[in-house]
N, C-alpha and C. Protein backbone atom coordinates (compact mmCIF):
# COMPACT_ATOMS: atom_id res chain seq x y z
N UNK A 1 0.84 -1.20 0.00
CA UNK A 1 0.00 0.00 0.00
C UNK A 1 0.88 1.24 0.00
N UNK A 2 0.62 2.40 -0.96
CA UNK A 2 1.52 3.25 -1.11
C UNK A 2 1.09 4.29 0.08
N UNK A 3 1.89 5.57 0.62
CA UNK A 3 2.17 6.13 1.65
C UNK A 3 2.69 6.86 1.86
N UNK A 4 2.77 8.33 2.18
CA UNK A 4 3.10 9.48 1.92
C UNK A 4 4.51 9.55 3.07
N UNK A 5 5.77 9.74 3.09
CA UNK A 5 6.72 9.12 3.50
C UNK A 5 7.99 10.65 3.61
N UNK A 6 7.32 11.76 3.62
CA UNK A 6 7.84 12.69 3.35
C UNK A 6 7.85 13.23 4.92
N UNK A 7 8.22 14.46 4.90
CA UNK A 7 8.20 15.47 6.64
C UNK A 7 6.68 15.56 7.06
N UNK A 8 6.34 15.11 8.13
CA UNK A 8 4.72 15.26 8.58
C UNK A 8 4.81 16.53 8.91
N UNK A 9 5.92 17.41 9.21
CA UNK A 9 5.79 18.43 10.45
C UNK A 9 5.29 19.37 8.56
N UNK A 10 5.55 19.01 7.37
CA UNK A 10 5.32 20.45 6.59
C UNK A 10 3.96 20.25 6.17
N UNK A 11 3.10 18.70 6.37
CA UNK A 11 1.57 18.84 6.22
C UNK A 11 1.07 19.59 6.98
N UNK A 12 1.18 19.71 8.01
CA UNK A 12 0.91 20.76 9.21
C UNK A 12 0.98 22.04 8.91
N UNK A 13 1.88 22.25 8.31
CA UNK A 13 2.48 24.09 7.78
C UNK A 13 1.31 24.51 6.41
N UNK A 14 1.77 23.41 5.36
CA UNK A 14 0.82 23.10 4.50
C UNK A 14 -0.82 24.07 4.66
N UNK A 15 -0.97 23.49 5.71
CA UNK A 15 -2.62 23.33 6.15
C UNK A 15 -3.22 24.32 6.95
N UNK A 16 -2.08 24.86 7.58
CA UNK A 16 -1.77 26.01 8.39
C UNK A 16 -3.21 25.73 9.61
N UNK A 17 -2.81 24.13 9.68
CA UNK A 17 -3.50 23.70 10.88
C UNK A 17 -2.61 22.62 11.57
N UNK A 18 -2.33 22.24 12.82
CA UNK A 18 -2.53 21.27 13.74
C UNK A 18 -3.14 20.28 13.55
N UNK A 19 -2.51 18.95 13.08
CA UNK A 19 -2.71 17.61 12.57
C UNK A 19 -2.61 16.87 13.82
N UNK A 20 -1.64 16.78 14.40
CA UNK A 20 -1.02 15.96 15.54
C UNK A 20 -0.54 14.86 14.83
N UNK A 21 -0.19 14.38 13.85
CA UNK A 21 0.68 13.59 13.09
C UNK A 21 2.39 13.39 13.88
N UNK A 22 2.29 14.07 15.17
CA UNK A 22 4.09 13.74 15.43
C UNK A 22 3.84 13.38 16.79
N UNK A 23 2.64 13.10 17.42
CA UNK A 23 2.36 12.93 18.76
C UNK A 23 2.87 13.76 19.92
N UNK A 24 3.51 13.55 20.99
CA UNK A 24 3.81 14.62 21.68
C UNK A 24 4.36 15.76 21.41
N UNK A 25 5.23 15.98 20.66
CA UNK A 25 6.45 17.08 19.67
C UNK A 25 4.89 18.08 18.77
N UNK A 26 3.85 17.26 18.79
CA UNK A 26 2.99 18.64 18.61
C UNK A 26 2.17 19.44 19.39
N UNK A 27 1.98 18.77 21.01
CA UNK A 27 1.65 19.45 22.13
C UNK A 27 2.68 20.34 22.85
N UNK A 28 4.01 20.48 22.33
CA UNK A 28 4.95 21.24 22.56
C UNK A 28 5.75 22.33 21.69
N UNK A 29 6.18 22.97 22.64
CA UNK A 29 6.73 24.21 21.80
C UNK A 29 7.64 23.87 20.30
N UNK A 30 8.38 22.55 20.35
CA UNK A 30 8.73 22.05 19.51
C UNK A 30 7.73 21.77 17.83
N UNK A 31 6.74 21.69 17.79
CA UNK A 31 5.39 21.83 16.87
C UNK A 31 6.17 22.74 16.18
N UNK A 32 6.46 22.33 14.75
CA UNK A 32 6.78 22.88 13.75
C UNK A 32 5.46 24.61 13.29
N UNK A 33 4.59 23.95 13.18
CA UNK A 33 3.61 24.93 12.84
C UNK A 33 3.54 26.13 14.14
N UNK A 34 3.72 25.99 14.93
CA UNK A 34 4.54 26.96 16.17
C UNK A 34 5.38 28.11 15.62
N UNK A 35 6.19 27.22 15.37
CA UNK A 35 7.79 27.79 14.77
C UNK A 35 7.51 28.68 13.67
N UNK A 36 6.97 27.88 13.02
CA UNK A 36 6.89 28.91 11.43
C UNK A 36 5.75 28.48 10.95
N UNK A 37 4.75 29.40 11.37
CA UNK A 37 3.24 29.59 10.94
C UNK A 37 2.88 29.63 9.66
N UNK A 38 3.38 29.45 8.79
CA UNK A 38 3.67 29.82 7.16
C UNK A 38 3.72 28.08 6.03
N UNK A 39 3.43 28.01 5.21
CA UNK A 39 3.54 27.17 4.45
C UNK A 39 5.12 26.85 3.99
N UNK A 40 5.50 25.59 3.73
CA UNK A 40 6.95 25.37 3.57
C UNK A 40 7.37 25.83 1.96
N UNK A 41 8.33 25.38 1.60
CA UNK A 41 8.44 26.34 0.23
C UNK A 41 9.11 27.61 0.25
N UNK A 42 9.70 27.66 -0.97
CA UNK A 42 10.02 29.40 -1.81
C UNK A 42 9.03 30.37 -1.28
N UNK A 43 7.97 29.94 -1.44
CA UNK A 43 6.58 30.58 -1.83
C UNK A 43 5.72 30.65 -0.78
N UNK A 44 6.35 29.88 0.77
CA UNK A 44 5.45 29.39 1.49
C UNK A 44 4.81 30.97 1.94
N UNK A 45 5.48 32.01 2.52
CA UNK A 45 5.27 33.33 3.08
C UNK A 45 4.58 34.23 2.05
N UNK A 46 4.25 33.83 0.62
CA UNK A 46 3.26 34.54 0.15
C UNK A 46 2.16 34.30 0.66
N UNK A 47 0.90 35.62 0.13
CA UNK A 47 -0.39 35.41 0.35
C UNK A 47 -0.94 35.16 -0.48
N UNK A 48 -1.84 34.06 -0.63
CA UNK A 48 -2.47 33.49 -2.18
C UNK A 48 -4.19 33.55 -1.84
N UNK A 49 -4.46 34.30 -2.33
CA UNK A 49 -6.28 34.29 -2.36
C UNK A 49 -6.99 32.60 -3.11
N UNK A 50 -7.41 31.77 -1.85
CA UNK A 50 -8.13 30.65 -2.49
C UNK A 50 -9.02 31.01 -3.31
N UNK A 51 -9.39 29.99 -3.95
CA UNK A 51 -10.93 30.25 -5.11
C UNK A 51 -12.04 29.06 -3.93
N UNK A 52 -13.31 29.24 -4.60
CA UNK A 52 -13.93 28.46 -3.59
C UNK A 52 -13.58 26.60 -3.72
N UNK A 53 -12.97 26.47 -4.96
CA UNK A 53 -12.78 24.87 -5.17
C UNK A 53 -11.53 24.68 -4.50
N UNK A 54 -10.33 25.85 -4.39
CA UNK A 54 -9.47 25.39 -3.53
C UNK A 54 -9.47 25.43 -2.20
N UNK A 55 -10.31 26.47 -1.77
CA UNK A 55 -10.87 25.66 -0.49
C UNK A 55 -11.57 24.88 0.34
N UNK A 56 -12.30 24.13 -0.50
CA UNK A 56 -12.71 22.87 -0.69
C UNK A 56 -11.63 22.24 -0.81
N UNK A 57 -11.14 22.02 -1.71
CA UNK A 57 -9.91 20.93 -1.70
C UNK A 57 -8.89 20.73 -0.42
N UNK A 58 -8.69 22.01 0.22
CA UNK A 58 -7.77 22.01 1.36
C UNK A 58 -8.31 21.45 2.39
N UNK A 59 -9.93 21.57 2.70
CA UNK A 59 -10.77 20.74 3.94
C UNK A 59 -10.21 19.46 3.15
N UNK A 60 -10.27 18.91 2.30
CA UNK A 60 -9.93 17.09 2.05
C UNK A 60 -9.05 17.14 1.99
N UNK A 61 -7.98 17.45 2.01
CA UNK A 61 -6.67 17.28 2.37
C UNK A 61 -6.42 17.49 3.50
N UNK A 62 -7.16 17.97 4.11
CA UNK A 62 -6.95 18.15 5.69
C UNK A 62 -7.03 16.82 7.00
N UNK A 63 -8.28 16.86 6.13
CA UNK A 63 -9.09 15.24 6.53
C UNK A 63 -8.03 13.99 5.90
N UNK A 64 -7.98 14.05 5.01
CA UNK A 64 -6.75 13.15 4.55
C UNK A 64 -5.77 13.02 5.48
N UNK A 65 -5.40 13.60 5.76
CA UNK A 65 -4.12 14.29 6.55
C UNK A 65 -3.97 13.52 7.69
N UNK A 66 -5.16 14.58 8.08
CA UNK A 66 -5.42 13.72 9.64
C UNK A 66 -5.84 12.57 10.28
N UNK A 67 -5.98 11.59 9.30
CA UNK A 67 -6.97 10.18 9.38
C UNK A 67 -5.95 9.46 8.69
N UNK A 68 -4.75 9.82 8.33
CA UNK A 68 -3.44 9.07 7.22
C UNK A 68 -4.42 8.04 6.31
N UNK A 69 -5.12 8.70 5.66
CA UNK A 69 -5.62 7.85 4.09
C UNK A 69 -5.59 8.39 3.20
N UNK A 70 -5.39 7.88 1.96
CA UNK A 70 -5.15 8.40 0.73
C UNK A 70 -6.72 7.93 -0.05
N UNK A 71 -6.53 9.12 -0.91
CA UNK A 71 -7.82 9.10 -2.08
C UNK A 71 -8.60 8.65 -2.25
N UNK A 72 -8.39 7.30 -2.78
CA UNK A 72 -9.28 6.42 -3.16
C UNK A 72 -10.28 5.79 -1.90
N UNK A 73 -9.18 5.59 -0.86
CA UNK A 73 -9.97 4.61 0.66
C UNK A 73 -11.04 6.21 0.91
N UNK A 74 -10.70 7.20 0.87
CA UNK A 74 -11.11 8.67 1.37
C UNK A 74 -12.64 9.10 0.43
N UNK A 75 -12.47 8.46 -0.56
CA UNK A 75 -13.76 8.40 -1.72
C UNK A 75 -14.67 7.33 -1.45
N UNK A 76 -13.77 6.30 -0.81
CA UNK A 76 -14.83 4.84 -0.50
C UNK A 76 -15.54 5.55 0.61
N UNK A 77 -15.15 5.88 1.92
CA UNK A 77 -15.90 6.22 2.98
C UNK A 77 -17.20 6.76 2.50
N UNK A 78 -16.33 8.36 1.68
CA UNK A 78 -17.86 9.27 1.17
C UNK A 78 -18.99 8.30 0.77
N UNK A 79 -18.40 7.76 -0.18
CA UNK A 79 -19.79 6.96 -1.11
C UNK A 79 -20.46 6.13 -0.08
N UNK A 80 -19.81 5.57 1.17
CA UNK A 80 -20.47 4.79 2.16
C UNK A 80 -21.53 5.75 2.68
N UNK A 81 -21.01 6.72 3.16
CA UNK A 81 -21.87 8.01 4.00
C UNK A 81 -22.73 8.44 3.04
N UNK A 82 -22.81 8.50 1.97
CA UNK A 82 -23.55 8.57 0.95
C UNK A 82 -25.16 7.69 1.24
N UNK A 83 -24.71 6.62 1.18
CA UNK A 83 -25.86 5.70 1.01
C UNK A 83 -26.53 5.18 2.48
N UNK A 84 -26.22 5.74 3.61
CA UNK A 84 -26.56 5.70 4.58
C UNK A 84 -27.49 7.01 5.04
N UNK A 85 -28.42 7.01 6.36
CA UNK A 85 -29.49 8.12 6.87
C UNK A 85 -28.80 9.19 7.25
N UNK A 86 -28.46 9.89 7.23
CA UNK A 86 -28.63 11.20 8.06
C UNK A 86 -27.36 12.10 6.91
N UNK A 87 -26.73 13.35 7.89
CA UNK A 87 -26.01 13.87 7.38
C UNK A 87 -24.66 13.36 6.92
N UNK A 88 -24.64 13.56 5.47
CA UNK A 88 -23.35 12.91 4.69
C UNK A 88 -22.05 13.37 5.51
N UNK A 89 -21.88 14.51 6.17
CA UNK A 89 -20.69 14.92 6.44
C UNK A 89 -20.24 14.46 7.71
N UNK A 90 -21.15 14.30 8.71
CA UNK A 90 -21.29 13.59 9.56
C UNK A 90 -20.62 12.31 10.08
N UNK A 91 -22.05 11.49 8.73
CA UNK A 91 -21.45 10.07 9.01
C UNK A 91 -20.22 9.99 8.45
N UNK A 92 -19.78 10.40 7.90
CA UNK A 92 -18.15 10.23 6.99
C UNK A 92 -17.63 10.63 7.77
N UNK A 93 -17.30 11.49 9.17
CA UNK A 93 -16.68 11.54 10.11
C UNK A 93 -16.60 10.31 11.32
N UNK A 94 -17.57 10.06 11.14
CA UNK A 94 -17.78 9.04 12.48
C UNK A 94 -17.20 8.01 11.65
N UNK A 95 -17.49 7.68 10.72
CA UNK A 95 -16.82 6.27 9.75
C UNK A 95 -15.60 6.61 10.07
N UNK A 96 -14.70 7.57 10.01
CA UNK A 96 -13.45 7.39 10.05
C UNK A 96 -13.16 7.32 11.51
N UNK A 97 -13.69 7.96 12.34
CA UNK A 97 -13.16 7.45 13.75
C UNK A 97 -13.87 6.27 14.30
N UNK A 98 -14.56 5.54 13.22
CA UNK A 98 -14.49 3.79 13.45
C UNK A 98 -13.08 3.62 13.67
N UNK A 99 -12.54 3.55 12.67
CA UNK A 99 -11.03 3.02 12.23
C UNK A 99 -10.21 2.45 12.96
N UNK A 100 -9.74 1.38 12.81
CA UNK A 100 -8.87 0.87 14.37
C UNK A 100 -7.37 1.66 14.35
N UNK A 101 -6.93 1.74 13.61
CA UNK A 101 -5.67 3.03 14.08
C UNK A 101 -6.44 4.06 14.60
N UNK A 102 -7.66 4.53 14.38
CA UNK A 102 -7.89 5.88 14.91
C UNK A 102 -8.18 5.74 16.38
N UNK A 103 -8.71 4.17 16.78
CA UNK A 103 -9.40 4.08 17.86
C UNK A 103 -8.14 3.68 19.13
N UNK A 104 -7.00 2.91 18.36
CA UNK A 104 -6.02 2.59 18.97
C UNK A 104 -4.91 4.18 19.62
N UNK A 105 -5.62 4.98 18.67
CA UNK A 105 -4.50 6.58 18.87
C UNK A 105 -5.70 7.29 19.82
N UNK A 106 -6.85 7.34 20.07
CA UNK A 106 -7.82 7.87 20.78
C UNK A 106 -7.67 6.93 22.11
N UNK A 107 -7.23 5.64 22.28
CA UNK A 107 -7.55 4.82 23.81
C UNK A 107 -6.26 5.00 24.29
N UNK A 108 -4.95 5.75 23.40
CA UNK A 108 -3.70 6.11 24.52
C UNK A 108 -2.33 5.13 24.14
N UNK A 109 -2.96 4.36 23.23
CA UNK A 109 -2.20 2.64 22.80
C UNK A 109 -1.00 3.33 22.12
N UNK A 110 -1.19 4.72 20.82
CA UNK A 110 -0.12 4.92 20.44
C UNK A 110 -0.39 6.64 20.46
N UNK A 111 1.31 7.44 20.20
CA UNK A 111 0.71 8.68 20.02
C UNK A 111 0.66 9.04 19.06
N UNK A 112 0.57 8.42 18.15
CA UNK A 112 -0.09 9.08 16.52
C UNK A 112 -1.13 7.94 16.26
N UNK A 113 -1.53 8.12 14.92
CA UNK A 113 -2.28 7.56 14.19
C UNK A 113 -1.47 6.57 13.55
N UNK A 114 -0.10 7.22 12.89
CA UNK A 114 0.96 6.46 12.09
C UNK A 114 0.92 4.82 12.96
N UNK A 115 1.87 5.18 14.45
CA UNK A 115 1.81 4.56 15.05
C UNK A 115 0.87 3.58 15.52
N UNK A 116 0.07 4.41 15.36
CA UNK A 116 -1.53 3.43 15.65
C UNK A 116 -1.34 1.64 14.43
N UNK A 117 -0.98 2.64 13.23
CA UNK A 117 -1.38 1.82 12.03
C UNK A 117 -0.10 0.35 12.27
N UNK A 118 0.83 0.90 12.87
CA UNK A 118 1.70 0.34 12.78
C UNK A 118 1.72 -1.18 14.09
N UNK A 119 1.49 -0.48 15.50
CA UNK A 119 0.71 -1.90 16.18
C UNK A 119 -0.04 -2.77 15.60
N UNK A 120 -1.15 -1.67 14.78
CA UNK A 120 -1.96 -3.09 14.22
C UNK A 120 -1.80 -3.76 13.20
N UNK A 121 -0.68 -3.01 12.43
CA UNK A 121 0.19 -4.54 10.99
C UNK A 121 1.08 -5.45 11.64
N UNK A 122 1.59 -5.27 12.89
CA UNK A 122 2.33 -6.06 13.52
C UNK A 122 1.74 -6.93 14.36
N UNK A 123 0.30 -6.85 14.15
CA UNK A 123 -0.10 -8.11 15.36
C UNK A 123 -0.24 -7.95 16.59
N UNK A 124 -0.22 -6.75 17.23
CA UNK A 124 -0.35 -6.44 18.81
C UNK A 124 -1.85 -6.18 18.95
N UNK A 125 -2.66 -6.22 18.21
CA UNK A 125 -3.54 -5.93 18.89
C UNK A 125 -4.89 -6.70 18.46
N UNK A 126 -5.76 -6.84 19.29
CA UNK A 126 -6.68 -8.20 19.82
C UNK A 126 -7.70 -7.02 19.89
N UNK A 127 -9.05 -7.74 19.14
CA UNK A 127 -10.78 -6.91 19.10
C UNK A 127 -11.49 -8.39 19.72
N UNK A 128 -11.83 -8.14 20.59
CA UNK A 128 -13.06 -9.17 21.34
C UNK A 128 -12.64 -10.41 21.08
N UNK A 129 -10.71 -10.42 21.48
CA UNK A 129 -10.28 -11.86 22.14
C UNK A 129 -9.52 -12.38 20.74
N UNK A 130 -9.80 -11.60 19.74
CA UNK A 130 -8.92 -12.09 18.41
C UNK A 130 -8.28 -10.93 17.58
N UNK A 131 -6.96 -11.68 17.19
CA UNK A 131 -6.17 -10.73 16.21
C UNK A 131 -6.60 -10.13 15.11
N UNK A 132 -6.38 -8.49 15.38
CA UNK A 132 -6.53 -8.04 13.89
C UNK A 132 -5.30 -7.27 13.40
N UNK A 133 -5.65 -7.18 11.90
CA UNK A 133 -3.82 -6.96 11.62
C UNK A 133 -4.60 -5.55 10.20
N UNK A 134 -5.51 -5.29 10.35
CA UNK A 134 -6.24 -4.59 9.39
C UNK A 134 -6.54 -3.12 9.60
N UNK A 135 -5.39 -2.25 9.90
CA UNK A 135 -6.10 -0.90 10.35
C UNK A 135 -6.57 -0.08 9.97
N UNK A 136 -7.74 -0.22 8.61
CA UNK A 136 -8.95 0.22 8.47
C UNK A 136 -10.35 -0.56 8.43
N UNK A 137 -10.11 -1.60 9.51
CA UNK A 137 -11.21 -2.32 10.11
C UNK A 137 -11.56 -1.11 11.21
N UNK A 138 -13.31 -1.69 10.73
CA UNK A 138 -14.27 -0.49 10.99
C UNK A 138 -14.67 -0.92 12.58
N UNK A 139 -14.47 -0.64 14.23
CA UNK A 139 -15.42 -0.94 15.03
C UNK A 139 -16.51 -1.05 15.57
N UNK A 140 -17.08 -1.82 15.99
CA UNK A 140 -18.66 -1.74 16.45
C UNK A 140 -18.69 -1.41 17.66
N UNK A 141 -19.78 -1.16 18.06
CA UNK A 141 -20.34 -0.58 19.33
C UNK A 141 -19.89 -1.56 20.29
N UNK A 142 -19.57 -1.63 21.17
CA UNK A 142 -19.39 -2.57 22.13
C UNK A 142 -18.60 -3.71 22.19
N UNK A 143 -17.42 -3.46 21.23
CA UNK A 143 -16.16 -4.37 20.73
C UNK A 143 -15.26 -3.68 22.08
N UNK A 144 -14.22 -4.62 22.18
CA UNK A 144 -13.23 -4.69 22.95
C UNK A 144 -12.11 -4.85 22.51
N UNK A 145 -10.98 -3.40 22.77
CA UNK A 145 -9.62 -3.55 21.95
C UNK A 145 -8.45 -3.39 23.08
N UNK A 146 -7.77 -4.53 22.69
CA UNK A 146 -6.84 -4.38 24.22
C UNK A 146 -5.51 -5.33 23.20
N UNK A 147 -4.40 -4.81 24.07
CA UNK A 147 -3.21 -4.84 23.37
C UNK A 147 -2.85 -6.45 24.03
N UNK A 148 -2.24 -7.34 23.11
CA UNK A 148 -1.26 -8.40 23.67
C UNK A 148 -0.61 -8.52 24.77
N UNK A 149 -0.65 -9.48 25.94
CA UNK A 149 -0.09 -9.53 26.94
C UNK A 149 1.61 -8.74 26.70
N UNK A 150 2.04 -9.12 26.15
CA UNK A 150 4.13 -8.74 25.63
C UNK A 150 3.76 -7.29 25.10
N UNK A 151 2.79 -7.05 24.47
CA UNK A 151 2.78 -5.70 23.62
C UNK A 151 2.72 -4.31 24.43
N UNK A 152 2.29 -5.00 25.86
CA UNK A 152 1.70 -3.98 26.91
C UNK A 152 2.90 -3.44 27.39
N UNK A 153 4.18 -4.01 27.31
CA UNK A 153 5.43 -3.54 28.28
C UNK A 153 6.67 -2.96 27.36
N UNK A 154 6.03 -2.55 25.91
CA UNK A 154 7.07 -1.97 25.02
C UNK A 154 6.83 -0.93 25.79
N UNK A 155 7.96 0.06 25.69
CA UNK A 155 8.23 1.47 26.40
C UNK A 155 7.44 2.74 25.57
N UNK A 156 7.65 2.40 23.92
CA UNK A 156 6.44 3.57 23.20
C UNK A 156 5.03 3.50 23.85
N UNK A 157 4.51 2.48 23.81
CA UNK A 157 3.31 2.39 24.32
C UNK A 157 2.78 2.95 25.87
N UNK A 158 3.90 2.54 26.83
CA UNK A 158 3.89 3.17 28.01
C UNK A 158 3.72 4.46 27.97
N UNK A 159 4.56 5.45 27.04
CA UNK A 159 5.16 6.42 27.30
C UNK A 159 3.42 7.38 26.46
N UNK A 160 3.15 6.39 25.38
CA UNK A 160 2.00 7.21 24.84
C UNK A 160 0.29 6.83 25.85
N UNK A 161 0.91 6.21 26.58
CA UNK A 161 -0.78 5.94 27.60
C UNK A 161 -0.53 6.76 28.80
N UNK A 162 0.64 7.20 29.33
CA UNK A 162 0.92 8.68 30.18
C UNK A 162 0.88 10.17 29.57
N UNK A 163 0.95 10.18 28.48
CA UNK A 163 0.91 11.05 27.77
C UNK A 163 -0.65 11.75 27.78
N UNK A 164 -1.37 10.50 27.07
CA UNK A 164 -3.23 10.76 26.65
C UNK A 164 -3.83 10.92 28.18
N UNK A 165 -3.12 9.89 29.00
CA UNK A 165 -3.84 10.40 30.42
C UNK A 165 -3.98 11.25 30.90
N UNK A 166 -2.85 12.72 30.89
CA UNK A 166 -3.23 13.50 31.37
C UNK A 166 -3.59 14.79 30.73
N UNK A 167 -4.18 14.21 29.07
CA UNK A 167 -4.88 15.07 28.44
C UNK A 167 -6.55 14.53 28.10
N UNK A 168 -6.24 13.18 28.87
CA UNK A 168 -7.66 13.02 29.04
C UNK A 168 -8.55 12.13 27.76
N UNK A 169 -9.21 10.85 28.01
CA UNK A 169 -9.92 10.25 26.72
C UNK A 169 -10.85 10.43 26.27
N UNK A 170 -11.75 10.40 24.99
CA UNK A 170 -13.08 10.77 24.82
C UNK A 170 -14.03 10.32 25.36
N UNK A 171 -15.08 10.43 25.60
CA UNK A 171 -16.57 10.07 26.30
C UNK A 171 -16.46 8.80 26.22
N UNK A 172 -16.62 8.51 24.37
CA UNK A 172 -17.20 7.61 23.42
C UNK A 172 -16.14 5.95 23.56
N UNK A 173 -15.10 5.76 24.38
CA UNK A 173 -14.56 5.30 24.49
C UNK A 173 -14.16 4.78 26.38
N UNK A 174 -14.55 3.49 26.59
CA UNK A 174 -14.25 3.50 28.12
C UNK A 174 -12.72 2.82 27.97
N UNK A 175 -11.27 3.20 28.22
CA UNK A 175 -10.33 3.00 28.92
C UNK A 175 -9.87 2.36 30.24
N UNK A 176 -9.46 1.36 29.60
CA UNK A 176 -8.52 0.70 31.39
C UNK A 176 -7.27 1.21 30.69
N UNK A 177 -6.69 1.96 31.52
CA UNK A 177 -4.87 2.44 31.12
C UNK A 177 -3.97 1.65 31.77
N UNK A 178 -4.41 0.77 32.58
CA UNK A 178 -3.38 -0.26 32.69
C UNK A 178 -3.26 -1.44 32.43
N UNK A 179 -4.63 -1.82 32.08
CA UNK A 179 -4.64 -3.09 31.30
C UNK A 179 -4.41 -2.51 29.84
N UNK A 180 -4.59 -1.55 29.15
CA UNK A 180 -4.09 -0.94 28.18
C UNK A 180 -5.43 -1.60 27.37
N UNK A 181 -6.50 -1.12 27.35
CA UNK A 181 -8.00 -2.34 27.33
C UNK A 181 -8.82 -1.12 26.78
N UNK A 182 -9.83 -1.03 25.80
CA UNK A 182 -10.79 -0.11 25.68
C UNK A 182 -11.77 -0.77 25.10
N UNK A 183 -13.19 0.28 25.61
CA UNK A 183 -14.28 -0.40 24.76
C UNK A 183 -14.93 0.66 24.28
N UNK A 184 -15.46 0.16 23.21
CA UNK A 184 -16.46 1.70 22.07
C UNK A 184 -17.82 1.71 22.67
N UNK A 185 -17.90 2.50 23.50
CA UNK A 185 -18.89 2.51 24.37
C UNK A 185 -20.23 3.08 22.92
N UNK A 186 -19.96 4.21 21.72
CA UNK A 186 -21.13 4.49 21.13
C UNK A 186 -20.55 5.05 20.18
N UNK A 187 -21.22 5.29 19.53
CA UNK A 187 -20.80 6.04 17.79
C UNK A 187 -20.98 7.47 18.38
N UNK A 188 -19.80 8.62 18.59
CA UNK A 188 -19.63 9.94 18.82
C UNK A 188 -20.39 11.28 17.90
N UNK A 189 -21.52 12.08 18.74
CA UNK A 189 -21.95 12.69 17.95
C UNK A 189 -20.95 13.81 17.56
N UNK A 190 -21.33 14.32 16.41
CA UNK A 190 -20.33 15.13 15.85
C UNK A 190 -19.42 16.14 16.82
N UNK A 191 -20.58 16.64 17.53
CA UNK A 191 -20.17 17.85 18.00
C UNK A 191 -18.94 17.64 19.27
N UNK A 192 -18.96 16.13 19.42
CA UNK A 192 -18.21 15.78 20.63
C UNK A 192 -16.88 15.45 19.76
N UNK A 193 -16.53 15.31 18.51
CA UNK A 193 -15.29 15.51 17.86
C UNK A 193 -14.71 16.71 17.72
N UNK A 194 -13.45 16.61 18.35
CA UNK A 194 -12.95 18.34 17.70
C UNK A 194 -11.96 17.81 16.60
N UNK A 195 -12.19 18.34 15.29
CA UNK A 195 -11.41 18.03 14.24
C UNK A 195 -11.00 19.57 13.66
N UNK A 196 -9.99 19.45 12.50
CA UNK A 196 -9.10 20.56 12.04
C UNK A 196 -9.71 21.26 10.58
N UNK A 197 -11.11 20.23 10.35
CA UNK A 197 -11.30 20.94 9.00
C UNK A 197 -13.17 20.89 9.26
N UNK A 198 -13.11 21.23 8.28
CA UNK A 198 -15.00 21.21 8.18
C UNK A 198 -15.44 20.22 6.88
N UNK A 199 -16.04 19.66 7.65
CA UNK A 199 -16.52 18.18 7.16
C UNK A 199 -17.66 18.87 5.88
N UNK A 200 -18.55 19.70 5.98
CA UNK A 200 -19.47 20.32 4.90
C UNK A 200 -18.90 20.61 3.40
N UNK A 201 -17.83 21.28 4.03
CA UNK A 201 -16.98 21.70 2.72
C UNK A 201 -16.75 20.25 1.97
N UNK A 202 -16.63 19.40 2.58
CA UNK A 202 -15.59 18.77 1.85
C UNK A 202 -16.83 17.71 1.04
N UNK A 203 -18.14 17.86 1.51
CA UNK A 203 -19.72 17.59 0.71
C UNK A 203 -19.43 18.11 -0.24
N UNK A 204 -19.28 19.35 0.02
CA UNK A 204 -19.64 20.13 -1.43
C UNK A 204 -18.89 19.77 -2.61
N UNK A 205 -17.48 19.63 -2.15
CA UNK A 205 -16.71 19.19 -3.23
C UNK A 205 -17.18 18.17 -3.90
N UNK A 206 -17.17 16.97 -3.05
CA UNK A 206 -17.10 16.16 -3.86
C UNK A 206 -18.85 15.70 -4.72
N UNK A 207 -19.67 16.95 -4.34
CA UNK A 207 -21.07 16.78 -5.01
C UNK A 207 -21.02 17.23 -6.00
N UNK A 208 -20.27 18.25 -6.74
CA UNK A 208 -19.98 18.76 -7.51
C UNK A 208 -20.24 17.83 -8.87
């Protein structure tokens, strides 16, 4: 699967938003987008007037961004949220914080998403007593994700479940932090997500 393999800290600049793509190093003064508020590049410190399609385009790249998926998986969701009840922009949010990297980087397991993705190609991590190795397997309500007995005493993992603790877990998610154990207590209404782009915009685009 191909994978964008370049500096995370200049998607951030890019976007001239806060991704959290570097885990702790972006809750600190160290946060590139801190440093230099500006887009990377020759060109980054010009001012460029968007048109309305490029700012549209920048909410999906944003979302991209922040959920580490590329295009095509990012078009499958829509068309899912598509054919389902309520608001398209919505459910295409909550679909993505199904995601088991997303859910594994929300219960404290890793401090990115990257990382997230990366426990679960390696086999550390167990959904209701069995291995999954798939981290855009979607969770259900009332599944149980808890890390491998051996997986629990790597030192990244330690270091990222002290970290989320004392910034605290979502509602939508019940946490044991020392059994390193979570359960999806409910599908999160929107408003209880704080995300970096606006999910509407990124309707429009692709209704077009």
């Amino acid at each position: 699967m191909s994978r964008a393999i370049g500096s995370t800290c200049k998607l951030c600049r890019r976007e001239g938003k806060e991704l959290f793509l570097k885990g702790d190093r972006c809750f600190s003064a160290k946060c590139a987008l801190k440093q230099r508020n500006y887009a990377p590049g020759q060109h980054g410190q010009s001012r460029i007037k968007l048109s309305t399609y490029g700012l549209q385009l920048r909410e999906k790249q944003k979302a991209k961004r922040f959920y580490g998926i590329l295009e095509r998986q990012f078009r499958r969701y829509f068309d899912m949220a598509t054919r389902m009840r309520g608001m398209t922009g919505t459910i295409l949010v909550q679909i993505l914080e199904r995601r088991l990297d997303n859910i594994i980087y929300r219960s404290g397991f890793a401090h990115s998403r990257s990382m997230g993705r990366q426990l679960v190609r390696h086999g550390h991590i167990k959904i209701n007593g069995k291995r999954v190795d798939i981290p855009s397997y979607l969770v259900d309500v009332n599944d149980v994700i808890e890390l491998n007995a051996k997986s629990k005493e790597l030192i990244p993992v330690k270091l990222a479940m002290e970290a989320t603790q004392s910034r605290g877990f979502p509602a939508w998610l019940e946490v044991d932090s020392q059994g390193f154990k979570s359960v999806f207590k409910y599908i999160p209404e929107r408003q209880e997500i704080n995300l970096p782009f606006q999910e509407q915009t990124i309707v429009e685009l692709y209704s077009k």
